[in-house]
Protein backbone atom coordinates (compact mmCIF):
# COMPACT_ATOMS: atom_id res chain seq x y z
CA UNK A 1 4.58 58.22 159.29
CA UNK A 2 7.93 59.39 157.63
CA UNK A 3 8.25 59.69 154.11
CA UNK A 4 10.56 61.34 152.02
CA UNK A 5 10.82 62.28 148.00
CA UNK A 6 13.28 62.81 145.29
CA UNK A 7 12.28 66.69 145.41
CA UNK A 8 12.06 66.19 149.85
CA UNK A 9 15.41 65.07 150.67
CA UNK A 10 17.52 67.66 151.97
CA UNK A 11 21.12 66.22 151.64
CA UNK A 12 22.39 66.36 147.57
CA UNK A 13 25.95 65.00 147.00
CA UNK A 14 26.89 65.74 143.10
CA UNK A 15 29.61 63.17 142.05
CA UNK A 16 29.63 64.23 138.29
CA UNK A 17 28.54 60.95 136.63
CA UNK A 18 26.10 60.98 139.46
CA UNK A 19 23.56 62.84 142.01
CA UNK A 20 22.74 60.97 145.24
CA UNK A 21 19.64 62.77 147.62
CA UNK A 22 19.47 61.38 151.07
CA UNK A 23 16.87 61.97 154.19
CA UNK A 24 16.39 59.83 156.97
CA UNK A 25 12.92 57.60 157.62
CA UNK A 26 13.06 56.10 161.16
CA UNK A 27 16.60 53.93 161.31
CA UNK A 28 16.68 53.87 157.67
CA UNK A 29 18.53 55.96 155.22
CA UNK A 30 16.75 56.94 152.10
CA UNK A 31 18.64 57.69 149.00
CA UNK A 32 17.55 58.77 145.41
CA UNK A 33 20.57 58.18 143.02
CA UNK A 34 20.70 59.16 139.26
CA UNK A 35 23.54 57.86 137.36
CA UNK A 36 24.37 60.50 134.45
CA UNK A 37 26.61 57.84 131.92
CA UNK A 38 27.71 54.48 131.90
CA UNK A 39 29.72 53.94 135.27
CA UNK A 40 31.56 50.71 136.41
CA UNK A 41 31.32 50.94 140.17
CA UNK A 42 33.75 48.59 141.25
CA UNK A 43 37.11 51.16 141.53
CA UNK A 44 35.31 52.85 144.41
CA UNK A 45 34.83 49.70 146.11
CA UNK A 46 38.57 48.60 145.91
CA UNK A 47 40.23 48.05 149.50
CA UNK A 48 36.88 47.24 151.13
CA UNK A 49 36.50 43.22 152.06
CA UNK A 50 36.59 41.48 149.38
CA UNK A 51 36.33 44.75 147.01
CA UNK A 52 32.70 44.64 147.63
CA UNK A 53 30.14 46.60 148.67
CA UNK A 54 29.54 45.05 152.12
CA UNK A 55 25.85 47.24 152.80
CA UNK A 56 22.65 45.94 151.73
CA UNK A 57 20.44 47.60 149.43
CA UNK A 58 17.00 47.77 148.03
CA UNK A 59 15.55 49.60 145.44
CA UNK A 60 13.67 49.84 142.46
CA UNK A 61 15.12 51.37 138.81
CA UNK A 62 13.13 53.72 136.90
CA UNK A 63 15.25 54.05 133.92
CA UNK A 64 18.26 52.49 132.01
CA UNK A 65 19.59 48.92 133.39
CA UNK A 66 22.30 47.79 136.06
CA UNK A 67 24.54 44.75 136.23
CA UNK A 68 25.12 43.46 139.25
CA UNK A 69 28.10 41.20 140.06
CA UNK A 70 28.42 38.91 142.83
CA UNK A 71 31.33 36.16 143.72
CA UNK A 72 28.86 33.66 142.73
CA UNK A 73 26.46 35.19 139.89
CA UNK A 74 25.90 38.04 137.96
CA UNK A 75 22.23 40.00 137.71
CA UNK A 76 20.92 42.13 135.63
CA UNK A 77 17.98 44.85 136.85
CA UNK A 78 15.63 46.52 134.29
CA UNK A 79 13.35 49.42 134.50
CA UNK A 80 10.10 48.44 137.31
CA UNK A 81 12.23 45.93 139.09
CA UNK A 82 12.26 45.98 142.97
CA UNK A 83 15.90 44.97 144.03
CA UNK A 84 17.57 43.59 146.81
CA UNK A 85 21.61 43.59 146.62
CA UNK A 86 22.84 41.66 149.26
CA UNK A 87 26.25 42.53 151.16
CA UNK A 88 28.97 41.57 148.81
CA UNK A 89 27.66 43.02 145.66
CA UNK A 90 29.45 45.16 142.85
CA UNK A 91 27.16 47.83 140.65
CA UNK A 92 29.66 46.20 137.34
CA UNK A 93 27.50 49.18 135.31
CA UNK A 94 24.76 51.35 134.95
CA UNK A 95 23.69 51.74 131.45
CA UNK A 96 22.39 54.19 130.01
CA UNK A 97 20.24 56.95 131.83
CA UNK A 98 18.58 55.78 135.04
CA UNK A 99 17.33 56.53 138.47
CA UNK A 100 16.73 54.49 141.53
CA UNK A 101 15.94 54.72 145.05
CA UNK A 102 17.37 52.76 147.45
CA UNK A 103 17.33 52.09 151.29
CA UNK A 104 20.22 51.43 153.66
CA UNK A 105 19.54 50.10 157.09
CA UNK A 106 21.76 52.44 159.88
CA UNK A 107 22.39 51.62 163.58
């Protein structure tokens, strides 16, 4: 069985308004992302198709709420919601302090 935990993964990337913690489980990457402040995503997704994040994600949020744009509809994800983002979303903002965990399938 593989399993990994905030305090487990060995990888930490510190962005400033954020901390991402990554291991690997199987083909899947495992990341554990807290957001520090209020962040609007979408200038780091600029020049990618359709300036949108083109992975799939899923997740769950701990603390603090995300907005979640898409061409078609906007979502909103509160604390103890599972999530599954779809290629072609944009994190619009994080709000307020939160945490979540999300998986990324790699080839």
């Amino acid at each position: 069985m593989s399993k990994v935990s905030k305090e487990s993964a060995p990888k930490v990337a510190d962005y400033g308004v954020a901390e991402e913690r990554t291991d690997e489980c199987d083909r899947y990457t495992v990341n554990f992302m807290t957001i520090r402040q209020d962040s609007d995503l979408a200038p780091m997704l600029k020049g990618l198709p359709d300036d949108r994040c083109q992975c799939p994600h899923w997740g769950y949020l701990f603390k603090g709420k995300m907005t979640v744009r898409y061409a078609d509809r906007e979502e909103v994800i509160q604390p103890g919601d599972a999530f599954y983002m779809p290629p072609g979303h944009v994190p619009a903002a994080v709000l307020v302090l939160s945490s979540s965990s999300s998986l990324r399938v790699t080839s």
